[in-house]
C-alpha atoms as a PDB file:
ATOM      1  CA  UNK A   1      19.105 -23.074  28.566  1.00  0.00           C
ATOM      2  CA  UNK A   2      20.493 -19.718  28.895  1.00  0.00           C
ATOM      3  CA  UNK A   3      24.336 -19.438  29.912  1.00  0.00           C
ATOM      4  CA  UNK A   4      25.980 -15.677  30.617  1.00  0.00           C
ATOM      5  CA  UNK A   5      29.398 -14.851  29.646  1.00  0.00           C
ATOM      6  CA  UNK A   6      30.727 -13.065  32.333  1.00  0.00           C
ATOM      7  CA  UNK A   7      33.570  -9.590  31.669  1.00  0.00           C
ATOM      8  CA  UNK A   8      36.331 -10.004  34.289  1.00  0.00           C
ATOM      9  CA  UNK A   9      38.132  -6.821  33.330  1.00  0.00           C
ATOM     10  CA  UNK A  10      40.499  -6.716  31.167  1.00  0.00           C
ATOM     11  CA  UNK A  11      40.002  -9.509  28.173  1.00  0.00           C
ATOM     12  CA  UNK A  12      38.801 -11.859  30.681  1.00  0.00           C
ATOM     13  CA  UNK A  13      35.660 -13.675  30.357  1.00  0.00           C
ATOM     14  CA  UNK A  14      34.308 -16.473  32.699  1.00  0.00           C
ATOM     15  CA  UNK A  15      30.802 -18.388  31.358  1.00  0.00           C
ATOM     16  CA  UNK A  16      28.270 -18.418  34.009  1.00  0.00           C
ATOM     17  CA  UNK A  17      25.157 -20.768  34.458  1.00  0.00           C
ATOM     18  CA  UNK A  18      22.636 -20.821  37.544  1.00  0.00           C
ATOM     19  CA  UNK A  19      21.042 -23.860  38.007  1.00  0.00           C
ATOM     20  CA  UNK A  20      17.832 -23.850  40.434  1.00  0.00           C
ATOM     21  CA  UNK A  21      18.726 -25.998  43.322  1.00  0.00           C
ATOM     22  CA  UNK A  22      16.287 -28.958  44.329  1.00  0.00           C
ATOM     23  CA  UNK A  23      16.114 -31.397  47.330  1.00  0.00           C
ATOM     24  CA  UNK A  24      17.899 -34.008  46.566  1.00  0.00           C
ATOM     25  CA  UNK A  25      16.108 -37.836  45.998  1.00  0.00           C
ATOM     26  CA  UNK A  26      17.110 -41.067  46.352  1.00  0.00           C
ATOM     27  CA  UNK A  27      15.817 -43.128  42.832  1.00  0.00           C
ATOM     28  CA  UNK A  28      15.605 -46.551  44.307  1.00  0.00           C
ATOM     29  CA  UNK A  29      16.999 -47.895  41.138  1.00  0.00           C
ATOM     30  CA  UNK A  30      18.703 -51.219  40.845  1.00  0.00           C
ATOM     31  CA  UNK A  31      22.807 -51.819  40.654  1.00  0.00           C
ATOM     32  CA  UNK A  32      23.915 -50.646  38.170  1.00  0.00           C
ATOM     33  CA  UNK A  33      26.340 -52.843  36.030  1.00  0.00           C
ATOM     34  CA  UNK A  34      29.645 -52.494  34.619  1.00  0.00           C
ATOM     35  CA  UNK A  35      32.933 -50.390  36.158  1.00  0.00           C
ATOM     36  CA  UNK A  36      32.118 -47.151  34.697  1.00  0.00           C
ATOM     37  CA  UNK A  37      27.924 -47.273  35.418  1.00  0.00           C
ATOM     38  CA  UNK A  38      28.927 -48.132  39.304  1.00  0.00           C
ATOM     39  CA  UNK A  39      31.683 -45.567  39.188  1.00  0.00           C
ATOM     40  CA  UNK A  40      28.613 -43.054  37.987  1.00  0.00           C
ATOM     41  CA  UNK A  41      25.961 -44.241  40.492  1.00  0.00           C
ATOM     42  CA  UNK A  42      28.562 -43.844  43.443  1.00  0.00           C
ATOM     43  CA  UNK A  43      29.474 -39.721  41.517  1.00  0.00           C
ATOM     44  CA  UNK A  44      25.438 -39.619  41.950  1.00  0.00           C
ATOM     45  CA  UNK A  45      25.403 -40.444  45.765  1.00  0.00           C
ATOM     46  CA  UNK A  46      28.359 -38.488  47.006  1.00  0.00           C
ATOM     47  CA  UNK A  47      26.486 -35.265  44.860  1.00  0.00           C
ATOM     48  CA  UNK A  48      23.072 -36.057  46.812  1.00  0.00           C
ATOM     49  CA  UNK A  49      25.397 -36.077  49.874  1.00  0.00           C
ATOM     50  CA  UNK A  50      26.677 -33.171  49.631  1.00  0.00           C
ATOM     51  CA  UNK A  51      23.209 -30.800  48.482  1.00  0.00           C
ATOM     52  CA  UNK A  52      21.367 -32.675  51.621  1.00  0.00           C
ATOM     53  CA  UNK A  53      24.138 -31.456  53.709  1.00  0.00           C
ATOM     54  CA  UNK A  54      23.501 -27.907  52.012  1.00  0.00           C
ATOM     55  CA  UNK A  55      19.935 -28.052  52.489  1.00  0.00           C
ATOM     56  CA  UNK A  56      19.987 -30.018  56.476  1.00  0.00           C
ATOM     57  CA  UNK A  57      22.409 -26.997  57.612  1.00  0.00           C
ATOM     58  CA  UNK A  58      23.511 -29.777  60.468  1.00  0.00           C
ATOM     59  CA  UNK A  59      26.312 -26.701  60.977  1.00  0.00           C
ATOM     60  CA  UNK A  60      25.986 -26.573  64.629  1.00  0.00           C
ATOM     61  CA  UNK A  61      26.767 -30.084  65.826  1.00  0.00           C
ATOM     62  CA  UNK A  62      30.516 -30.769  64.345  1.00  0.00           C
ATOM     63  CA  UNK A  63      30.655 -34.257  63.636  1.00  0.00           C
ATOM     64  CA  UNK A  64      32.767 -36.272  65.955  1.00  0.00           C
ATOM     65  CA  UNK A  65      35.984 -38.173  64.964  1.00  0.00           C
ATOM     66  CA  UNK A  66      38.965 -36.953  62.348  1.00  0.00           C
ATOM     67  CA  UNK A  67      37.665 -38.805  59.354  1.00  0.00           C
ATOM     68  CA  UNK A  68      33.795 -37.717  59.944  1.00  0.00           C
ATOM     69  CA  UNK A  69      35.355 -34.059  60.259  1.00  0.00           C
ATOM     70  CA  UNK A  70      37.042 -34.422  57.045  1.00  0.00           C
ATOM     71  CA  UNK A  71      34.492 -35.755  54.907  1.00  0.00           C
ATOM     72  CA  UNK A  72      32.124 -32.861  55.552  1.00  0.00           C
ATOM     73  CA  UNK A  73      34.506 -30.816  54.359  1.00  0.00           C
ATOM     74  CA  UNK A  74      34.901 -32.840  51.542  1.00  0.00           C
ATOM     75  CA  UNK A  75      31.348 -32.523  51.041  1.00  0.00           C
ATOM     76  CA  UNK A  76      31.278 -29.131  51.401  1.00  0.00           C
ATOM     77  CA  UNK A  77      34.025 -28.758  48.746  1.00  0.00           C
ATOM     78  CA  UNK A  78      32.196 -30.701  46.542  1.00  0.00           C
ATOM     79  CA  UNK A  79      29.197 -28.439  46.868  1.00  0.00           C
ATOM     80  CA  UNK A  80      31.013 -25.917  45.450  1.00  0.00           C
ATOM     81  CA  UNK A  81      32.665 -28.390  42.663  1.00  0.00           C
ATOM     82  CA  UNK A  82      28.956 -28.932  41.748  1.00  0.00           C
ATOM     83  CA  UNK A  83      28.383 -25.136  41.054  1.00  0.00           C
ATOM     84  CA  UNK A  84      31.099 -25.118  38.591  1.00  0.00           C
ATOM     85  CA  UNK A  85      31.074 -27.757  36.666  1.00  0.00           C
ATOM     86  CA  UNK A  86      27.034 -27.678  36.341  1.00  0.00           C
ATOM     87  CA  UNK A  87      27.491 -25.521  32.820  1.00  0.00           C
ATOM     88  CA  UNK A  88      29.292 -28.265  31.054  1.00  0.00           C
ATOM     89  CA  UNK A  89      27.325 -31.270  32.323  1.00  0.00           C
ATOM     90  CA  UNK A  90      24.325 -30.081  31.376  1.00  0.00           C
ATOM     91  CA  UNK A  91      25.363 -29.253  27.801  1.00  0.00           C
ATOM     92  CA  UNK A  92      25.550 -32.862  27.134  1.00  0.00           C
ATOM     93  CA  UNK A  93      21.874 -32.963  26.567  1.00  0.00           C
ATOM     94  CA  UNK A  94      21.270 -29.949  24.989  1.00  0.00           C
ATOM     95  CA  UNK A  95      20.952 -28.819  21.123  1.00  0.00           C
ATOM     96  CA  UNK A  96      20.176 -25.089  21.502  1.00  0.00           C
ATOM     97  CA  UNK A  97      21.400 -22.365  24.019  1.00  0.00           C
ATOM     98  CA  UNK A  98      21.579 -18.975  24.621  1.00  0.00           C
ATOM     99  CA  UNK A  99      24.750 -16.882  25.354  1.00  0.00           C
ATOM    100  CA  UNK A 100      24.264 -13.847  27.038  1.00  0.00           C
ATOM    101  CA  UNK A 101      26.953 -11.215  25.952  1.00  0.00           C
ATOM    102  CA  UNK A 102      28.272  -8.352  26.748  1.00  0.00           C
ATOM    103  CA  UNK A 103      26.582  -5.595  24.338  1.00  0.00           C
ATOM    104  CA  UNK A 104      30.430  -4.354  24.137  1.00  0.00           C
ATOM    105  CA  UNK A 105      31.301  -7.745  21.983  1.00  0.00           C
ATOM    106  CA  UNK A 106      29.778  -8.828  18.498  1.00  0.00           C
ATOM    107  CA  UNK A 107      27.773 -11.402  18.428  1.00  0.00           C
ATOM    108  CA  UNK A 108      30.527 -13.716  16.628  1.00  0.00           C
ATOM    109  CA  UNK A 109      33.038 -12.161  18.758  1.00  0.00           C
ATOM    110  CA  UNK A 110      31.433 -13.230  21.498  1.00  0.00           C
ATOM    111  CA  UNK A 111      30.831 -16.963  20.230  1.00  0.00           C
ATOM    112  CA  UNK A 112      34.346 -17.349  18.960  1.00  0.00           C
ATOM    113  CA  UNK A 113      35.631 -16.349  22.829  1.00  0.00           C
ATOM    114  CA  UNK A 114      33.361 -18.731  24.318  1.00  0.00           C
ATOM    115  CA  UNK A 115      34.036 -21.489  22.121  1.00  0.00           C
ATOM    116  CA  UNK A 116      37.678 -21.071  22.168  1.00  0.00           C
ATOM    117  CA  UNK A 117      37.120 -21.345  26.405  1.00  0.00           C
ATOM    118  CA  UNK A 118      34.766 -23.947  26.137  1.00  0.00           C
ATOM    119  CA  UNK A 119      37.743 -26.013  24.074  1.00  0.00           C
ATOM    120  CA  UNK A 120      40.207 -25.061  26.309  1.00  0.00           C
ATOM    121  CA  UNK A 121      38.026 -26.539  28.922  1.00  0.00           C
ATOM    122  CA  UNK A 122      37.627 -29.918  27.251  1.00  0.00           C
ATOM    123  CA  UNK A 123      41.539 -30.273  26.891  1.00  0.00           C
ATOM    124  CA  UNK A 124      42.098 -29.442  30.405  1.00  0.00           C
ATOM    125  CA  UNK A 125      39.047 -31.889  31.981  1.00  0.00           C
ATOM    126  CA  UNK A 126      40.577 -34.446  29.782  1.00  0.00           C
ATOM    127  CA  UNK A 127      43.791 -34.716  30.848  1.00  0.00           C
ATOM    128  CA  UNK A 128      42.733 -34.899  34.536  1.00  0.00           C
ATOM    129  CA  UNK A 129      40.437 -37.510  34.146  1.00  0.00           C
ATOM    130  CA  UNK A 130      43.331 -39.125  33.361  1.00  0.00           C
ATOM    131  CA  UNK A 131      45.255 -37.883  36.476  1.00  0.00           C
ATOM    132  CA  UNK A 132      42.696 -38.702  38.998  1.00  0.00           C
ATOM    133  CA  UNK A 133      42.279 -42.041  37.447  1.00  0.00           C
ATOM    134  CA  UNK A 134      45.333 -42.918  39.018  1.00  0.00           C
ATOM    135  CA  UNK A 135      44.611 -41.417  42.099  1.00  0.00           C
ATOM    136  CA  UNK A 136      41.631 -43.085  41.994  1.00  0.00           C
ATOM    137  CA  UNK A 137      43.261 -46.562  42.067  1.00  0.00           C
ATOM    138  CA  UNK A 138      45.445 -45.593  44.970  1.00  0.00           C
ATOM    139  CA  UNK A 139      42.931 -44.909  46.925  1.00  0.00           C
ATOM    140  CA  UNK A 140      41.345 -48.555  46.885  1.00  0.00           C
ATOM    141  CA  UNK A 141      43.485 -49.609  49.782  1.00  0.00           C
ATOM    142  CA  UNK A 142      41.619 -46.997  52.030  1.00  0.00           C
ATOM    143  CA  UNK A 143      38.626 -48.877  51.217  1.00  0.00           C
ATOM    144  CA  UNK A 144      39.939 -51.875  54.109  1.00  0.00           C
ATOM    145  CA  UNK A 145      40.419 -49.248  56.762  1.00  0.00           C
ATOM    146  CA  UNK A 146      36.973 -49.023  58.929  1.00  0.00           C
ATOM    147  CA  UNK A 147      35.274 -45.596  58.766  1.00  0.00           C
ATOM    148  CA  UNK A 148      33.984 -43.387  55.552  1.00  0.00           C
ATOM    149  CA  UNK A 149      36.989 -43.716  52.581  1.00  0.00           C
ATOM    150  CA  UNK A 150      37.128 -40.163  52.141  1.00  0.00           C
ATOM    151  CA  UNK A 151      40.150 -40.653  49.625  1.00  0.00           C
ATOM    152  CA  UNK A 152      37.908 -42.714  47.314  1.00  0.00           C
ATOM    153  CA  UNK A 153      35.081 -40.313  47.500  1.00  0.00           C
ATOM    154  CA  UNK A 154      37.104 -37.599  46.663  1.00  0.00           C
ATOM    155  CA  UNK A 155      39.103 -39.344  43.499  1.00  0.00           C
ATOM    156  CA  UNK A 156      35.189 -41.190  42.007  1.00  0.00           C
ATOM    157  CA  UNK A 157      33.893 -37.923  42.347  1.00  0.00           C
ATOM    158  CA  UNK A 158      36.767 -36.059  40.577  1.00  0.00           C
ATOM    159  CA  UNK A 159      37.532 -38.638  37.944  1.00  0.00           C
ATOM    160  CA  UNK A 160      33.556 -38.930  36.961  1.00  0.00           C
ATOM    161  CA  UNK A 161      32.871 -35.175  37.306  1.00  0.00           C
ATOM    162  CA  UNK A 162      35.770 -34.183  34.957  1.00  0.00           C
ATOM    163  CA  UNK A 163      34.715 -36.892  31.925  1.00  0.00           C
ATOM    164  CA  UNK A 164      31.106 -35.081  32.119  1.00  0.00           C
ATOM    165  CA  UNK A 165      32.538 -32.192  31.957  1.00  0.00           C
ATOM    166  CA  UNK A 166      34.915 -33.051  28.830  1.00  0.00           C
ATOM    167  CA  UNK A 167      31.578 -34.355  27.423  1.00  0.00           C
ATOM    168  CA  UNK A 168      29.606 -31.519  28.040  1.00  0.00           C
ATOM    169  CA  UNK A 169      32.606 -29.329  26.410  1.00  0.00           C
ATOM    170  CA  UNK A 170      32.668 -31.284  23.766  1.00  0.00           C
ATOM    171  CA  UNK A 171      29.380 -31.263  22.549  1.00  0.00           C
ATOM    172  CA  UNK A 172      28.887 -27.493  23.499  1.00  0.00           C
ATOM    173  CA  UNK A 173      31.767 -26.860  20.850  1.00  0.00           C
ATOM    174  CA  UNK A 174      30.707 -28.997  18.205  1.00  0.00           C
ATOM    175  CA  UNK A 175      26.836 -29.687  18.347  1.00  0.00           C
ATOM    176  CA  UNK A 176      25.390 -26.876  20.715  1.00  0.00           C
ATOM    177  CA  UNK A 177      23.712 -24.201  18.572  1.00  0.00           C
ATOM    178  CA  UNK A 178      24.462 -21.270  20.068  1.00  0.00           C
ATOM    179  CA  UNK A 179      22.059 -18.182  20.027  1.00  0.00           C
ATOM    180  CA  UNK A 180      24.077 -15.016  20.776  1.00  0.00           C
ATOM    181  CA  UNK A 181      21.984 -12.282  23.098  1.00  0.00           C
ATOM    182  CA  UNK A 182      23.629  -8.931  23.581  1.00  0.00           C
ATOM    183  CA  UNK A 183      23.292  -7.684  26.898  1.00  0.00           C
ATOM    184  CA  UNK A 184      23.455  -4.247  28.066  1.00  0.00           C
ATOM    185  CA  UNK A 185      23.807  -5.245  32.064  1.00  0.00           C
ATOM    186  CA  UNK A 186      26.632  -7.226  31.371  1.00  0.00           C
ATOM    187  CA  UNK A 187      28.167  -4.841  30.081  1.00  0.00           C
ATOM    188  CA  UNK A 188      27.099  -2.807  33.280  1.00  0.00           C
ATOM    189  CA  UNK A 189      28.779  -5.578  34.914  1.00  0.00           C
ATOM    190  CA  UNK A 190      32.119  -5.469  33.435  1.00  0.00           C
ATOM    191  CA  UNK A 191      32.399  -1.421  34.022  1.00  0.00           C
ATOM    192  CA  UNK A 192      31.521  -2.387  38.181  1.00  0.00           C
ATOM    193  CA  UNK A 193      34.252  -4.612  38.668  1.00  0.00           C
ATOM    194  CA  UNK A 194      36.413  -2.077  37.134  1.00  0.00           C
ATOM    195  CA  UNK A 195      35.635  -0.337  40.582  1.00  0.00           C
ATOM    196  CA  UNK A 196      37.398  -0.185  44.060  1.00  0.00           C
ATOM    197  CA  UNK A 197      36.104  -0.522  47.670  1.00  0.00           C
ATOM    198  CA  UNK A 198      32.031   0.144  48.658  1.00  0.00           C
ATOM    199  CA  UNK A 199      31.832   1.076  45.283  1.00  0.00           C
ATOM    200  CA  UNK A 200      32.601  -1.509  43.408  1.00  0.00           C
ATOM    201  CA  UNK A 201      30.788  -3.838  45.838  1.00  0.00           C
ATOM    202  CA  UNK A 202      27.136  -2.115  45.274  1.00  0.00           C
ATOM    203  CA  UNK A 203      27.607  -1.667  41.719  1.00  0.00           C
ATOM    204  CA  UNK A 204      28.324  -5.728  41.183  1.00  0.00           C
ATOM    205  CA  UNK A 205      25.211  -6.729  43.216  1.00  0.00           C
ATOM    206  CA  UNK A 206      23.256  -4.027  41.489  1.00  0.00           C
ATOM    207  CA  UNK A 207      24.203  -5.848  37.945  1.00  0.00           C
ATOM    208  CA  UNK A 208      23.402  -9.097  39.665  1.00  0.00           C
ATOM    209  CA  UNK A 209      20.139  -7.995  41.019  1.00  0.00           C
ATOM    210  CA  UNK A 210      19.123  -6.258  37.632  1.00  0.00           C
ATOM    211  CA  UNK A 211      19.991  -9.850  35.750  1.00  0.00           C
ATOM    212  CA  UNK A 212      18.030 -11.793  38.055  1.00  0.00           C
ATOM    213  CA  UNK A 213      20.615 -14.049  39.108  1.00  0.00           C
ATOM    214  CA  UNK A 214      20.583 -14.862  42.764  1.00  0.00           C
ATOM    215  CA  UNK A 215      24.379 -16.049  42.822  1.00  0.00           C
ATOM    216  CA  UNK A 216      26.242 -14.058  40.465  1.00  0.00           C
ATOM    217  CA  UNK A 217      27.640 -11.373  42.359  1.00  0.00           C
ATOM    218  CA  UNK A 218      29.180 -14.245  44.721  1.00  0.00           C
ATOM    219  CA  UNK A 219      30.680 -15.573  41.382  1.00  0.00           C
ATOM    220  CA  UNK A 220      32.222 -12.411  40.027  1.00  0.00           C
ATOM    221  CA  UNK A 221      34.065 -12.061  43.687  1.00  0.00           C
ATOM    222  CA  UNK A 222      35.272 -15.317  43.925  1.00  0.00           C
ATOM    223  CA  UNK A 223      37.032 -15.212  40.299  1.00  0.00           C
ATOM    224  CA  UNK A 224      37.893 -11.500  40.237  1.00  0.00           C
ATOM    225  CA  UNK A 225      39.753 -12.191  43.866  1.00  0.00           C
ATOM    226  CA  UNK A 226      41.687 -15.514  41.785  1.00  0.00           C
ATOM    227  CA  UNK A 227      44.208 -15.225  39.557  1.00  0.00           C
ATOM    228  CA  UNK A 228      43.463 -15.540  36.029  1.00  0.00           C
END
C-alpha cells in the first residue's frame, strides 16, 4: 500500500491515497445478524449505490420527485465521502505501508507529521461517531414516511464510515509499519502550489502526471481552495 503525504504550502500536509475504482457487485450474502453487522451491510449498499451511480452516468434524465432529487445528491456526496475516507479504512488490514515524502522532510520528520495527523484524525472520527449516532436515531421516524429515507441513509452511512475510519487511524498509528520514501516530485509539488494563475495550474498537473496519480491534481485544488 503506498500512501503520499501531500505539501499544502506553508507547514501544511494532507495524506493522499488513490484507490483503483471497480464496478461495484452485489455479494448475495445472507442477513447479516446483530445491530452493528446490519448497520455495516446497509454502509455497504448505500457505497455500491453511490459508485454504480458514478459508473451508470444516468446524468441526463433528473430523477423525478423532491426526495428522488435529493438522494442522488446524497449519493453523489457520498461518492466523494468515499474518496476521503478510503486511506483510513483500508489501513485496518494492513501491517506495512509506504509514505511517500517530500525529499524536503527527514524521513522521521516526515513520520512524526503523519502520525501526529493520523491521531488527530482518530480523535476527531471518534467523537462524531458519537454525534451522528444520535442523529442516526432521529432519523428512524423517517423510516414510516413512503419514499427512499434519505435522512437514515445519510446518518448509517456517516456513523459507520467514521468508526472505520477511527479504526483505520488507530491501527495506522499504533500497528502500521511505516516505510518512509523520499520523494523528489513531491517536493516539485509543494514549490507549484506556491504558484499563481496558469502557472500554478500546469505546474500541479505536471507533478500529478509525473507521480502517476490520475486524481491528485483534483485533490491538491480542492484542499488548497479550503481553509486549513
Amino acid at each position: 500500500m503506498h500512501v503520499y503525504f501531500i505539501p499544502l504550502g506553508g507547514d501544511r500536509y494532507e495524506p493522499y491515497y488513490e484507490h483503483e475504482d471497480a464496478a461495484p457487485a452485489d455479494d448475495g450474502a445472507a442477513p447479516p445478524r446483530g445491530l452493528f453487522a446490519r448497520l455495516s451491510a446497509r454502509f455497504a449498499a448505500i457505497i455500491r449505490d453511490a459508485e454504480r451511480q458514478r459508473h451508470e452516468a444516468r446524468a441526463h434524465q433528473p430523477p423525478a420527485g423532491m426526495m428522488a432529487r435529493l438522494q442522488r445528491r446524497m449519493l453523489a456526496w457520498v461518492a466523494e465521502r468515499v474518496a476521503e475516507q478510503r486511506l483510513l479504512w483500508r489501513l485496518r488490514g494492513e501491517d506495512a505501508a509506504v509514505l511517500h515524502a517530500p525529499d524536503t522532510l527527514s524521513p522521521d520528520e516526515a513520520r512524526r507529521l503523519f502520525l501526529a495527523g493520523m491521531q488527530k484524525d482518530a480523535d476527531r472520527h471518534l467523537k462524531l461517531t458519537a454525534v451522528h449516532a444520535l442523529g442516526l436515531a432521529a432519523s428512524a421516524p423517517f423510516a414510516l414516511i413512503p419514499g427512499p429515507n434519505v435522512f437514515g441513509y445519510f446518518f448509517t452511512f456517516t456513523v459507520v464510515g467514521h468508526f472505520l475510519s477511527y479504526r483505520g487511524a488507530r491501527r495506522g498509528v499504533g500497528t502500521v509499519r511505516w516505510t518512509v520514501e523520499p520523494s523528489a516530485e513531491l517536493s516539485q509539488l509543494g514549490r507549484a502550489v506556491g504558484l499563481s494563475g496558469t502557472e500554478r495550474y500546469v505546474a500541479i498537473h505536471e507533478a500529478a502526471e509525473r507521480l502517476g496519480l490520475e486524481r491528485l491534481a483534483r485533490f491538491v485544488e480542492r484542499m488548497t481552495s479550503t481553509p486549513a
